[in-house]
Protein backbone atom coordinates (compact mmCIF):
# COMPACT_ATOMS: atom_id res chain seq x y z
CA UNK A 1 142.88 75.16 83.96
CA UNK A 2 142.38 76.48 87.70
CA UNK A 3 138.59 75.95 89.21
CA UNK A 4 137.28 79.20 89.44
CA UNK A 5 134.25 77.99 91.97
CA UNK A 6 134.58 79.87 95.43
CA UNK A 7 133.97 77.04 98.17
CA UNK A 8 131.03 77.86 99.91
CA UNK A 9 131.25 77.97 103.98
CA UNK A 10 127.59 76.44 105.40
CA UNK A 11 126.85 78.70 108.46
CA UNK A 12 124.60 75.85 110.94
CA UNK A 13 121.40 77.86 111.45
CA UNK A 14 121.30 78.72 114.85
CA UNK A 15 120.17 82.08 117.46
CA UNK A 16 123.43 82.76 117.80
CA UNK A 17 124.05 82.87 113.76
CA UNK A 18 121.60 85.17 113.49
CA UNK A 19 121.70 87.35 116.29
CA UNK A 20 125.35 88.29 115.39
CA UNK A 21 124.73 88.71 111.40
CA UNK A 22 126.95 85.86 110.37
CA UNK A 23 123.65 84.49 108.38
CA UNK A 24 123.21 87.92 106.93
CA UNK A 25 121.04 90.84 107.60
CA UNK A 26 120.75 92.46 104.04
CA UNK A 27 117.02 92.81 103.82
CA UNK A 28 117.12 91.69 99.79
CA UNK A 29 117.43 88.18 100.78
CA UNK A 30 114.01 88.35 102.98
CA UNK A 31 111.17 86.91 101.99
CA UNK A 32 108.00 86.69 103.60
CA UNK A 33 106.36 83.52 103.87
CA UNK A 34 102.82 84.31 103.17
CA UNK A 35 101.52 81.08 105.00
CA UNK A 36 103.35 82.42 108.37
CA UNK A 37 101.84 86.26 107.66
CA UNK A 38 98.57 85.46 107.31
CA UNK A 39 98.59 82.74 110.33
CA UNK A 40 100.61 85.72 112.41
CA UNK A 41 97.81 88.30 111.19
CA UNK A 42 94.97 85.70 112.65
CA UNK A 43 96.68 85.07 115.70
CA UNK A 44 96.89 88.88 116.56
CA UNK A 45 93.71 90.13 115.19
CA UNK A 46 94.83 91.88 112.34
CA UNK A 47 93.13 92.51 108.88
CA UNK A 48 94.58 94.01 106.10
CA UNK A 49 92.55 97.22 104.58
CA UNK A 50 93.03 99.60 101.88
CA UNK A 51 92.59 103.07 102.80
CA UNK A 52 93.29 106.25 100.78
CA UNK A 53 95.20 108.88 103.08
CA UNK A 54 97.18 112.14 101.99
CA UNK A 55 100.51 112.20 101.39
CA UNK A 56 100.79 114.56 103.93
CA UNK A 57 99.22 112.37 106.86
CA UNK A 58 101.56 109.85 105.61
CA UNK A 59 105.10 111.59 106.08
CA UNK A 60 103.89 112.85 109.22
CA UNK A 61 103.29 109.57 110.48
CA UNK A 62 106.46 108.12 108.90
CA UNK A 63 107.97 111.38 110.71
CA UNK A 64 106.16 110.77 114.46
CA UNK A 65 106.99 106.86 113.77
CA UNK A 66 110.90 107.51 113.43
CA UNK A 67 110.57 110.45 116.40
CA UNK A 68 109.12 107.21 118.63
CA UNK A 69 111.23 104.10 117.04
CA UNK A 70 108.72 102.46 115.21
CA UNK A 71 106.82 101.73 111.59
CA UNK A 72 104.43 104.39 110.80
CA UNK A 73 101.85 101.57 110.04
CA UNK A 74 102.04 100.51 114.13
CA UNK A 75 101.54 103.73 115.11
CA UNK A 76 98.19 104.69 112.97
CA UNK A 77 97.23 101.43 114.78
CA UNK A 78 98.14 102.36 117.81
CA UNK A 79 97.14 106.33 117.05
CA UNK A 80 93.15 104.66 115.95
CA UNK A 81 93.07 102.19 119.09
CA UNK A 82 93.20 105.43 121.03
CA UNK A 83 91.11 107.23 119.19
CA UNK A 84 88.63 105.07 119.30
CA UNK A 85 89.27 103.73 123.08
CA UNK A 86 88.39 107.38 123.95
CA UNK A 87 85.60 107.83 122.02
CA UNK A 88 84.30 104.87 123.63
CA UNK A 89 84.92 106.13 126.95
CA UNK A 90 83.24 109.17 126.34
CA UNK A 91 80.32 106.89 125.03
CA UNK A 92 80.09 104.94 128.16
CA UNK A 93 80.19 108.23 130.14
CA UNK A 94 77.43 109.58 128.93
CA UNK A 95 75.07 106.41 129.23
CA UNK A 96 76.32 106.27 133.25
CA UNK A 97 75.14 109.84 133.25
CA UNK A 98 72.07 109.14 131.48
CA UNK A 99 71.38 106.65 133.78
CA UNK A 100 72.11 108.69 137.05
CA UNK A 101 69.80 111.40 136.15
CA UNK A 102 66.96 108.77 135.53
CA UNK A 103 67.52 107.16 138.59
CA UNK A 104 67.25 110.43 140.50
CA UNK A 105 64.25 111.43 138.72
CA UNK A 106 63.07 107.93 139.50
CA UNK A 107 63.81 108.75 143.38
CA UNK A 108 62.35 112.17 143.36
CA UNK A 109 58.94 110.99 141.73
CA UNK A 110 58.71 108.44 144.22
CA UNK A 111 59.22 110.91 147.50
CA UNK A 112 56.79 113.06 145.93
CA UNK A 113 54.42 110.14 145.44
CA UNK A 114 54.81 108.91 149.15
């Protein structure tokens, strides 16, 4: 009777290996290491959340995402870093303004006093 056992061929793990796709690139065989997420999470700053959206908001996101070659996840980052990096602006703007007109009061009261 004929062994029926394919001999398997060990590919040396190496950039090269995996850069071309001789160690495979079929996404089934991925697994995250959870250690490695949450220590990659930490490292940038990042926090997982649960948030409710609509469907809607969702599949336009996944839609703008594909439009600008990336996750839709990244870009409602990206899409609330700028949301809030304006509001923040806008913020700061009107406590320099604040500030300004108290100063010239400030000025004009004195004149007057003098």
């Amino acid at each position: 009777m004929k062994n029926n056992t394919e001999k398997i061929q060990r590919i040396e793990s190496s950039d090269d290996a995996w850069e071309s796709g001789k160690l495979g690139r079929d996404e089934k065989y991925a697994v995250a290491d959870e250690q490695v997420t949450a220590e990659m999470d930490d490292d940038l700053g990042l926090q997982m959340i649960s948030i409710r959206l609509s469907k809607d908001l969702i599949n336009s996101f996944k839609l703008l995402g594909h439009k600008y070659g990336m996750g839709y996840q990244p870009l409602m980052r990206e899409a609330l870093k700028r949301f809030v990096d304006g509001e923040l602006k806008i913020i700061a703007k009107e406590i320099l303004e604040e500030q300004s007109r108290s100063l010239k009061t400030s000025k004009e009261k004195s004149k007057k006093a003098a």
